[in-house]
C-alpha atoms as a PDB file:
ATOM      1  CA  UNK A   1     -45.599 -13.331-110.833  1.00  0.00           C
ATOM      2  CA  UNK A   2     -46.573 -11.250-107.687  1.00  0.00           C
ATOM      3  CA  UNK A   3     -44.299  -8.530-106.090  1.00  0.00           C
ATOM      4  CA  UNK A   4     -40.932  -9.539-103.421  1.00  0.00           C
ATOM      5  CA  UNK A   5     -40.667  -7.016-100.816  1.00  0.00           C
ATOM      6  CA  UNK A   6     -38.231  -7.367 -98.263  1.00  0.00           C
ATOM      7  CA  UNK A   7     -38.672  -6.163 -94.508  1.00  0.00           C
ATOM      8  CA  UNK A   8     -35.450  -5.152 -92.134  1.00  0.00           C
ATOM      9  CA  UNK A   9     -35.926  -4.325 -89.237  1.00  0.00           C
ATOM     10  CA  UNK A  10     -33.442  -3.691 -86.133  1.00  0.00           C
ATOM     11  CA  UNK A  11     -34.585  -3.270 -82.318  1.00  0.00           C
ATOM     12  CA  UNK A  12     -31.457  -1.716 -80.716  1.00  0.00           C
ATOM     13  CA  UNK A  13     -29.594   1.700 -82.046  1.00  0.00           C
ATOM     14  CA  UNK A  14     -26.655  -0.915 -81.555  1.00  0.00           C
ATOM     15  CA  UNK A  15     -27.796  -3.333 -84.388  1.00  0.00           C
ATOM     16  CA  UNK A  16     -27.547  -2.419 -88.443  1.00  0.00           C
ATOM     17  CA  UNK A  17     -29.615  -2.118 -90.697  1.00  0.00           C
ATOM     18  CA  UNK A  18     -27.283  -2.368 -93.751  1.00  0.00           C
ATOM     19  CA  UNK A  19     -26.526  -5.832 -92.993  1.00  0.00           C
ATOM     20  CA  UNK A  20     -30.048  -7.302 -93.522  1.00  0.00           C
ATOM     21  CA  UNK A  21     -30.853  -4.972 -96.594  1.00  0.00           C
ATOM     22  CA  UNK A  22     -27.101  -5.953 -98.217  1.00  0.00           C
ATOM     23  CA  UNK A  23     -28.634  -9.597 -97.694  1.00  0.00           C
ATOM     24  CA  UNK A  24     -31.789  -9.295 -98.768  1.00  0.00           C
ATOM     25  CA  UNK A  25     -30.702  -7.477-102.097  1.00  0.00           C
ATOM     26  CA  UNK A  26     -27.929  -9.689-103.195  1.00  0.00           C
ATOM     27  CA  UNK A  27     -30.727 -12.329-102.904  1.00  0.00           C
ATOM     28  CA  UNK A  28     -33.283 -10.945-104.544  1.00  0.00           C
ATOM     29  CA  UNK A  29     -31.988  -7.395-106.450  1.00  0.00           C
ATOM     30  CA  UNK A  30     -35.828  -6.387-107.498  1.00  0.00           C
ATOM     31  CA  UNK A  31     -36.993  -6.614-103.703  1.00  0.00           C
ATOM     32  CA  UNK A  32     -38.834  -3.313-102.889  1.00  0.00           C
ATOM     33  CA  UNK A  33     -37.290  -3.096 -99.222  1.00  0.00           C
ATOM     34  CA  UNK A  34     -38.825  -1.809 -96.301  1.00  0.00           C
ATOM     35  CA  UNK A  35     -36.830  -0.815 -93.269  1.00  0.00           C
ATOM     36  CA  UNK A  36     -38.143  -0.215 -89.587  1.00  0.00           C
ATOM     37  CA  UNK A  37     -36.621   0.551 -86.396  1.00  0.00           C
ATOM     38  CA  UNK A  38     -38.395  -0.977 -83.638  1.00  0.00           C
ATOM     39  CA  UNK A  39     -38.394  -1.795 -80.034  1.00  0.00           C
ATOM     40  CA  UNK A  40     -41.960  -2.585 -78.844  1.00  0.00           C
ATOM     41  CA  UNK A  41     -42.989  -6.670 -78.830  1.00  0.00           C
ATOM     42  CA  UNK A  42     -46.278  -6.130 -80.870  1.00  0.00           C
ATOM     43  CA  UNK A  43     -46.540  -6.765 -84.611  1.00  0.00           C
ATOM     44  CA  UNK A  44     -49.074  -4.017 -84.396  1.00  0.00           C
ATOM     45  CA  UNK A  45     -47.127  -1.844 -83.063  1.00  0.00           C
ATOM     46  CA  UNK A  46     -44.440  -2.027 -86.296  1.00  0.00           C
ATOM     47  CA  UNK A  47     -45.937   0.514 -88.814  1.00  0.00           C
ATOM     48  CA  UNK A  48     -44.077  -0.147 -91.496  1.00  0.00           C
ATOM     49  CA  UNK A  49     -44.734  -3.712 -91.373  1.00  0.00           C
ATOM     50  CA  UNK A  50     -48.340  -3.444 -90.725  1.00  0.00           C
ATOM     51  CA  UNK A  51     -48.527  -1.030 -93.916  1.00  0.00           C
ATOM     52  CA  UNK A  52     -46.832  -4.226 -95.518  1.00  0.00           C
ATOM     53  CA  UNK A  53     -49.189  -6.448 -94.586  1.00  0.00           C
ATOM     54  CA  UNK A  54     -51.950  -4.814 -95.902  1.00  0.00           C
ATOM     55  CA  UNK A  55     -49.921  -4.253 -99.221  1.00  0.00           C
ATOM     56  CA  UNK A  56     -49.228  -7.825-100.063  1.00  0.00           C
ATOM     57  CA  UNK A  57     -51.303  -9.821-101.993  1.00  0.00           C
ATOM     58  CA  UNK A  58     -52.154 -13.736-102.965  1.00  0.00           C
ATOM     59  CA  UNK A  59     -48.548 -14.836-105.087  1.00  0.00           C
ATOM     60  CA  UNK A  60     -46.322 -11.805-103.788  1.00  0.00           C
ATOM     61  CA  UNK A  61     -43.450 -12.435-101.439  1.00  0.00           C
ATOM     62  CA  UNK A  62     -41.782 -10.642 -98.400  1.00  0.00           C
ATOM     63  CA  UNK A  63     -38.048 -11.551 -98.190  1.00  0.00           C
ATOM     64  CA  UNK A  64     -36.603 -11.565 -94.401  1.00  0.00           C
ATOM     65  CA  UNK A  65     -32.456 -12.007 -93.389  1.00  0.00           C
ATOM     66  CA  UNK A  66     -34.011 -14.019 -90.533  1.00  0.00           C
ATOM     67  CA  UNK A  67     -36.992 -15.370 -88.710  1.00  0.00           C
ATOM     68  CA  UNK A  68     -36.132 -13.549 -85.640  1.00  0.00           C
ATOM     69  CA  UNK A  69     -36.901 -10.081 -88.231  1.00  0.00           C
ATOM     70  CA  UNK A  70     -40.725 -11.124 -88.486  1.00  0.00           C
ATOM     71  CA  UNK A  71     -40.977 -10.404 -84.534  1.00  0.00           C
ATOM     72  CA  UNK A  72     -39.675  -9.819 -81.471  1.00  0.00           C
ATOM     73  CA  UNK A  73     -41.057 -13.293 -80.167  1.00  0.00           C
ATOM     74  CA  UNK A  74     -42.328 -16.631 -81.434  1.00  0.00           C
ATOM     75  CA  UNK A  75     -45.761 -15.626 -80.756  1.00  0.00           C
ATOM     76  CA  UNK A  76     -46.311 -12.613 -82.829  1.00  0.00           C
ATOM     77  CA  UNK A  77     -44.116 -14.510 -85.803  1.00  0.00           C
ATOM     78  CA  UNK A  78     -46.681 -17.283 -85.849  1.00  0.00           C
ATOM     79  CA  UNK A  79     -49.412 -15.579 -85.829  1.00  0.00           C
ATOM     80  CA  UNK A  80     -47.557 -13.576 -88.889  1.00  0.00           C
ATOM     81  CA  UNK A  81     -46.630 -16.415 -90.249  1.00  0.00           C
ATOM     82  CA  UNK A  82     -49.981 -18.117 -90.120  1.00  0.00           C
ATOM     83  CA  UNK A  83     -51.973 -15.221 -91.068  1.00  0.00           C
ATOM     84  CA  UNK A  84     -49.389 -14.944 -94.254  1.00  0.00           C
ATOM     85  CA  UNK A  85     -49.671 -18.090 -95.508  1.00  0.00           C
ATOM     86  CA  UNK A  86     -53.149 -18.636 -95.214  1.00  0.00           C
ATOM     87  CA  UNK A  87     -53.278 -15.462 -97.573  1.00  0.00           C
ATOM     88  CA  UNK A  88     -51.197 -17.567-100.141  1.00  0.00           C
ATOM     89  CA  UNK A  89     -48.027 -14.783 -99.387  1.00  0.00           C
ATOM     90  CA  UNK A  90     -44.948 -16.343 -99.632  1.00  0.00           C
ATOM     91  CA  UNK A  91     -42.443 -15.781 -96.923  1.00  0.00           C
ATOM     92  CA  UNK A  92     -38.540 -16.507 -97.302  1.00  0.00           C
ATOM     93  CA  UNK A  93     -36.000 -16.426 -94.673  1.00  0.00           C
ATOM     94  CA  UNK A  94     -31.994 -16.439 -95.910  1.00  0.00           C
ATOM     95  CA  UNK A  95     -30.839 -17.721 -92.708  1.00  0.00           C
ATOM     96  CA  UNK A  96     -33.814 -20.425 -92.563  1.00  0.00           C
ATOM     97  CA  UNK A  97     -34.672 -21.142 -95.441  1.00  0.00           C
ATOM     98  CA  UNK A  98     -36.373 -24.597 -93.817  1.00  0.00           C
ATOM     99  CA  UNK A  99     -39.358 -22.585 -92.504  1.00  0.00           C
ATOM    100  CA  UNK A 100     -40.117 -21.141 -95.912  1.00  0.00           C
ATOM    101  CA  UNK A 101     -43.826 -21.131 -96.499  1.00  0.00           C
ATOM    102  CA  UNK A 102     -42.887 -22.678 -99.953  1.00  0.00           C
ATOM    103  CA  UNK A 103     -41.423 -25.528 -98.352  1.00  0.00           C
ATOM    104  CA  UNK A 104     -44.683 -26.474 -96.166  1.00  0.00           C
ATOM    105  CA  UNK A 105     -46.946 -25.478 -99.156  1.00  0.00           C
ATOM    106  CA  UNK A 106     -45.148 -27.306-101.454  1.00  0.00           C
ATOM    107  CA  UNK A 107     -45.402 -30.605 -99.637  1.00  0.00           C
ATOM    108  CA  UNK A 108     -48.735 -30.186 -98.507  1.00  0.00           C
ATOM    109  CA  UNK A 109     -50.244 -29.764-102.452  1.00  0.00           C
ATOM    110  CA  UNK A 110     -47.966 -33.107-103.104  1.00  0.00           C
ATOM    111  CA  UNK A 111     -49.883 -34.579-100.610  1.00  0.00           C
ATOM    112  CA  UNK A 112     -52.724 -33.513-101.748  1.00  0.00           C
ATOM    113  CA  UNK A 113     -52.631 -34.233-105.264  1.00  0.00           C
ATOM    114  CA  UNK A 114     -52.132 -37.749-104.156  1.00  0.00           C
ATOM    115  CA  UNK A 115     -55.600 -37.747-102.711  1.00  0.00           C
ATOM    116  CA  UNK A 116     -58.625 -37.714-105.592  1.00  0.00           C
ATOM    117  CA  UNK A 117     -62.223 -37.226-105.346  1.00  0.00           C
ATOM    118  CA  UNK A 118     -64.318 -40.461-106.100  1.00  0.00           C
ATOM    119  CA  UNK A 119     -67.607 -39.705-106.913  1.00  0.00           C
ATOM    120  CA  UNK A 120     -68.608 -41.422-103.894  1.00  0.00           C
ATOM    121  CA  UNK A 121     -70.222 -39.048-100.895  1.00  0.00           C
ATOM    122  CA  UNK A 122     -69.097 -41.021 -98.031  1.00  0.00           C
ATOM    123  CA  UNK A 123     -65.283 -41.746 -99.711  1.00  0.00           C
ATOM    124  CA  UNK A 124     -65.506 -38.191-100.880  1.00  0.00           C
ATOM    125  CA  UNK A 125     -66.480 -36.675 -97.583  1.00  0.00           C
ATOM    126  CA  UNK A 126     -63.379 -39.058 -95.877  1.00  0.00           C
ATOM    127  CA  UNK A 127     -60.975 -37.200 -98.464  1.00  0.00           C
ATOM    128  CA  UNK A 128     -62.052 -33.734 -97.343  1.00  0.00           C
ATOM    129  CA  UNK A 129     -61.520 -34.746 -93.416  1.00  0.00           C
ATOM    130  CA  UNK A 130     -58.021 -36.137 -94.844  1.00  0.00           C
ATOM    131  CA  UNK A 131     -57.732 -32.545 -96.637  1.00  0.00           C
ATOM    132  CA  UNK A 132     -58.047 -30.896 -93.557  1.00  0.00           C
ATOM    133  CA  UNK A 133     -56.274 -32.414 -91.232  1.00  0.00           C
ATOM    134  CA  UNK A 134     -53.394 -33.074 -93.480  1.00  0.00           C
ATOM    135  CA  UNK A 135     -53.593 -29.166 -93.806  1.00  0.00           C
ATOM    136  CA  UNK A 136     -53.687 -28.615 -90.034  1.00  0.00           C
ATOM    137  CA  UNK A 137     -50.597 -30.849 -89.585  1.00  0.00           C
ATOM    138  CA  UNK A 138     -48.562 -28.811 -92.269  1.00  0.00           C
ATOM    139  CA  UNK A 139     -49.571 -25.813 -89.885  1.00  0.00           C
ATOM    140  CA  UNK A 140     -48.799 -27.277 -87.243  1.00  0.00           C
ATOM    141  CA  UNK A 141     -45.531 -28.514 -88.635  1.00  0.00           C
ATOM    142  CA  UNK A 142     -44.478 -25.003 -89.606  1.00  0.00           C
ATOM    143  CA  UNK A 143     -45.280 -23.551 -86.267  1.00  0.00           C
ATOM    144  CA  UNK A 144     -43.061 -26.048 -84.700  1.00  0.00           C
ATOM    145  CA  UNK A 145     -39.899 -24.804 -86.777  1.00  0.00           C
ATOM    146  CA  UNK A 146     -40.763 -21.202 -86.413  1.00  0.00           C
ATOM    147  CA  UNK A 147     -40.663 -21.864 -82.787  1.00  0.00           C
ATOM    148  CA  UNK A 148     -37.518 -23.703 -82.887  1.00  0.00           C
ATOM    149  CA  UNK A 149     -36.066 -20.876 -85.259  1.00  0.00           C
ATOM    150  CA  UNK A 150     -36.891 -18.307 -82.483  1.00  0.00           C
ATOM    151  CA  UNK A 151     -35.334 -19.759 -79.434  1.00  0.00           C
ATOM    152  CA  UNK A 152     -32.603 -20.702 -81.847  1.00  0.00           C
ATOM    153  CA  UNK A 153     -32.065 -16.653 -82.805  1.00  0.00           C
ATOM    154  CA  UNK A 154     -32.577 -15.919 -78.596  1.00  0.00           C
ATOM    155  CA  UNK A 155     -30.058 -18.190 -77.708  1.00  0.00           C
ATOM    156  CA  UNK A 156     -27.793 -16.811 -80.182  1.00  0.00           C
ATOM    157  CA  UNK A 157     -27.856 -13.782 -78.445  1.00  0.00           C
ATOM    158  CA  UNK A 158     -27.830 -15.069 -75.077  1.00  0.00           C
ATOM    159  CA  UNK A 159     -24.709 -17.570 -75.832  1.00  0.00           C
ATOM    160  CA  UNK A 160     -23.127 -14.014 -77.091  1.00  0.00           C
ATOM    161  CA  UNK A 161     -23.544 -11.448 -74.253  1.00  0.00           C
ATOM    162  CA  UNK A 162     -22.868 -14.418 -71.635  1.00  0.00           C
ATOM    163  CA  UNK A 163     -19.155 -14.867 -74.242  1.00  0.00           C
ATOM    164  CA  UNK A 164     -19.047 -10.965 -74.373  1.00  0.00           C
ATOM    165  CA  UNK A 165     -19.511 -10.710 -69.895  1.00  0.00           C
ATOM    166  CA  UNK A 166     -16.937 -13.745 -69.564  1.00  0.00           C
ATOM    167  CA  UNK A 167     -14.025 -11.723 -72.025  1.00  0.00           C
ATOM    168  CA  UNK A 168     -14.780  -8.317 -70.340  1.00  0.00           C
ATOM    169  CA  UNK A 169     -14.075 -10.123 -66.644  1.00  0.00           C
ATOM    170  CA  UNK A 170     -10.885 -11.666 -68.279  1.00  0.00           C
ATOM    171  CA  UNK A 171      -9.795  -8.526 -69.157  1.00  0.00           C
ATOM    172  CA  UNK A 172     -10.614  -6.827 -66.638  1.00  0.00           C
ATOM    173  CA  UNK A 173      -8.423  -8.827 -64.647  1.00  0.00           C
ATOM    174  CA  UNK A 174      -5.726  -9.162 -66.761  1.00  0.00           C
ATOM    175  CA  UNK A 175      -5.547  -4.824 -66.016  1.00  0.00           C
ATOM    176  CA  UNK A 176      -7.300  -3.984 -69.187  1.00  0.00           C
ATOM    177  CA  UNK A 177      -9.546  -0.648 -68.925  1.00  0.00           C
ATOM    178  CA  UNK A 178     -13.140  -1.431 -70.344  1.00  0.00           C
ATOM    179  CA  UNK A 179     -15.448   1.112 -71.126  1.00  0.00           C
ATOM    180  CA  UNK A 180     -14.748   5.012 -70.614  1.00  0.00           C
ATOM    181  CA  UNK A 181     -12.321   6.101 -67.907  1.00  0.00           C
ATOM    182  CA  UNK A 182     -14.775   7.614 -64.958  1.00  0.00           C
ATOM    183  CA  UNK A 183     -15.117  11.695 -65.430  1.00  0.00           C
ATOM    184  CA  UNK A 184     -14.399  11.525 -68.968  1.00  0.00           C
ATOM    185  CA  UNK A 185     -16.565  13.112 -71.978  1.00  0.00           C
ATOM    186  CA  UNK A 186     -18.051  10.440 -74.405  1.00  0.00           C
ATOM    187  CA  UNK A 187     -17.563  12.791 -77.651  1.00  0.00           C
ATOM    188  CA  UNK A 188     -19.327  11.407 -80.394  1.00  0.00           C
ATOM    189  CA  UNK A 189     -20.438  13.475 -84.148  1.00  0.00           C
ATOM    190  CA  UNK A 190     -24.070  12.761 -82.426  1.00  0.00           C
ATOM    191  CA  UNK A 191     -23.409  14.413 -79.172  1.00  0.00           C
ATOM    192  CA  UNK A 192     -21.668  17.256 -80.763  1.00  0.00           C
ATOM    193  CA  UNK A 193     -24.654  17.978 -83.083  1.00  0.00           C
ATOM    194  CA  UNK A 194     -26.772  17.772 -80.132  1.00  0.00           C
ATOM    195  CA  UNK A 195     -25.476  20.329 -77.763  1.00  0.00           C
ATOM    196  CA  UNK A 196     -25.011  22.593 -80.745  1.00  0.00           C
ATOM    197  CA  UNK A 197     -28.865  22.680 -80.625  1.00  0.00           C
ATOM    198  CA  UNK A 198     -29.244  22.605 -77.561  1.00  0.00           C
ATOM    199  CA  UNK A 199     -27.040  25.357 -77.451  1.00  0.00           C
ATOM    200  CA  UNK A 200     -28.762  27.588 -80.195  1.00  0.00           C
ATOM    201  CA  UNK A 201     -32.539  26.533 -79.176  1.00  0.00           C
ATOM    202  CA  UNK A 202     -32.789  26.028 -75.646  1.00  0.00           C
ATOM    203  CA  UNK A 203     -34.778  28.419 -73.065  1.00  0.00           C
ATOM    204  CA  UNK A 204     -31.339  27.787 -70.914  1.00  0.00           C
ATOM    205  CA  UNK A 205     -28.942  29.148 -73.313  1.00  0.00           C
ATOM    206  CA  UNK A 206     -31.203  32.060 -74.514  1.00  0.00           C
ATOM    207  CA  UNK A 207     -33.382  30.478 -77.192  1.00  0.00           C
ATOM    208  CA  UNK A 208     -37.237  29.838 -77.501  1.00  0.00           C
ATOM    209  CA  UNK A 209     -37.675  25.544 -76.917  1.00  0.00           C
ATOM    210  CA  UNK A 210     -38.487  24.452 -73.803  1.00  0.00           C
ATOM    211  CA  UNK A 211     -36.497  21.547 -72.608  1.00  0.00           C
ATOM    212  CA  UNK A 212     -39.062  18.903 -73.657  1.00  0.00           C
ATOM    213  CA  UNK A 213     -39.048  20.322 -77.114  1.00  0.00           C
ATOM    214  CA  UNK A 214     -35.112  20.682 -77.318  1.00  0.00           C
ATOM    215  CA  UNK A 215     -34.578  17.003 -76.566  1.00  0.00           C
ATOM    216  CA  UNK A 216     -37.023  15.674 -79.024  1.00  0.00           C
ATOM    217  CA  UNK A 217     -35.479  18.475 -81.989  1.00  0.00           C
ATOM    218  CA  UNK A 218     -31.935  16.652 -80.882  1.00  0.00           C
ATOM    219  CA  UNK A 219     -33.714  13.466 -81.198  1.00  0.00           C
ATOM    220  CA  UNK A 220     -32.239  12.515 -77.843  1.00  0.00           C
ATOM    221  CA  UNK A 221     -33.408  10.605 -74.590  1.00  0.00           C
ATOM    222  CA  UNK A 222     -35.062  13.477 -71.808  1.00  0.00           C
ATOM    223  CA  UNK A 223     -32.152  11.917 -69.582  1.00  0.00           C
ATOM    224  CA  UNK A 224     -29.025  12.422 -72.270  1.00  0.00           C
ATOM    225  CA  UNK A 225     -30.638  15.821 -72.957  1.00  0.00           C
ATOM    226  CA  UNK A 226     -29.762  16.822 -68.919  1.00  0.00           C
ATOM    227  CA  UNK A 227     -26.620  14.968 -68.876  1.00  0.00           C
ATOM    228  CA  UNK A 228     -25.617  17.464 -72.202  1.00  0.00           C
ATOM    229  CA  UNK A 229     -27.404  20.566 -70.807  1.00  0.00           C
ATOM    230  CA  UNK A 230     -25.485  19.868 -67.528  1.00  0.00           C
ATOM    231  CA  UNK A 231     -22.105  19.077 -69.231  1.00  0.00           C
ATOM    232  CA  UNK A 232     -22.878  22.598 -71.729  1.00  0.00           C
ATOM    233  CA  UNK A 233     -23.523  24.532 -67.967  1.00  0.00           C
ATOM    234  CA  UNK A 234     -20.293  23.643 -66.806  1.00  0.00           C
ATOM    235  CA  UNK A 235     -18.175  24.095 -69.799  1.00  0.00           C
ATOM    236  CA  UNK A 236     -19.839  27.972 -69.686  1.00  0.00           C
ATOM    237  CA  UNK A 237     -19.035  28.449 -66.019  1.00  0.00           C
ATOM    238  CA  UNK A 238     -15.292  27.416 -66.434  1.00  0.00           C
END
């Protein structure tokens, strides 16, 4: 029996993590899990996931919460998917489990087993065109679904922030206040532990890291960095 991995990945600091490995682990408790945060639209681009793809081997599996985790886009998750399952990896998606390579593989060898070589060249050589194209269809087939699956996941999300705009301009007329007041601080454990270094390490407040290197030690945006170093001026001046 091969290895089952299982891949997580999120693409907004707004999205968890937790959720797909929780998932993923109450399915399958031996699943060596991978996590990735990532925001580009290459599978390339994912290093965690390209290490994993050069890991897995014929008979081992890769566990995913959803289709929508293999990529950012139908096009990149075919192309996984394809690759994957022409390298006899098994791929398994909880929330899809219809566009399970098992499913497509499964039916294809029943298929196949139904067909039988002869003996004869030119029946023979009529059962290996029926081979592959019967092969090509279960391809195609799968592709179909893992398209579907995709603009399934996108409109998902689109149905949700059109739900989540409608409810904020409800409220919003109904008097509620949405969002932080105008001049207020956002105070959050992150932005306190980030002005404390910007405090102690920046050129600004007598320390040695230019601002560049100050914003990347905070692990903050260059743009929250001056909205902090700004906010950490004017507390000083008061």
């Amino acid at each position: 029996m091969g290895k089952i991995y299982g891949y997580c990945r999120i693409s907004k600091p707004t999205q968890r993590l937790d959720r797909q490995v929780e998932n993923i682990s109450k399915a399958y408790p031996t699943a060596d899990i991978r996590q990735e945060a990532y925001t580009g639209t290459k599978v390339q681009g994912r290093k965690v996931f390209e290490k994993l793809l050069h890991e897995v081997q014929k008979g081992d599996t890769i566990v995913f919460d959803s289709v929508s985790r293999m990529s950012r886009n139908a096009e990149e998750g075919i192309q996984a998917y394809e690759q994957l399952f022409a390298a006899g990896v098994e791929l398994v998606f909880l929330k899809e489990p219809n566009v399970n390579t098992a499913v497509y593989r499964q039916a294809r060898e029943r298929q196949l087993q139904a067909l039988a070589t002869t003996g004869d060249h030119a029946t023979d050589t009529f059962i290996n065109a029926m081979f592959e194209a019967l092969n090509a269809f279960m391809i195609d087939l799968a592709r179909q679904q893992v398209k579907i699956a995709f603009d399934q996941a996108e409109k998902e999300v689109t149905d949700l922030q059109q739900r989540t705009k409608e409810g904020i301009k409800e409220a919003r007329k109904r008097g509620a206040q949405i969002g932080q007041k105008k001049g207020n601080k956002l105070t959050t454990k992150k932005s306190l532990a980030a002005k404390e270094i910007i405090r102690k390490h920046n050129k600004g407040f007598g320390g040695s890291l230019s601002n560049e290197e100050t914003w990347k030690l905070a692990g903050i945006s260059k743009m929250t960095f001056y909205k902090y170093q700004k906010e950490l001026m004017e507390e000083l001046n008061k």
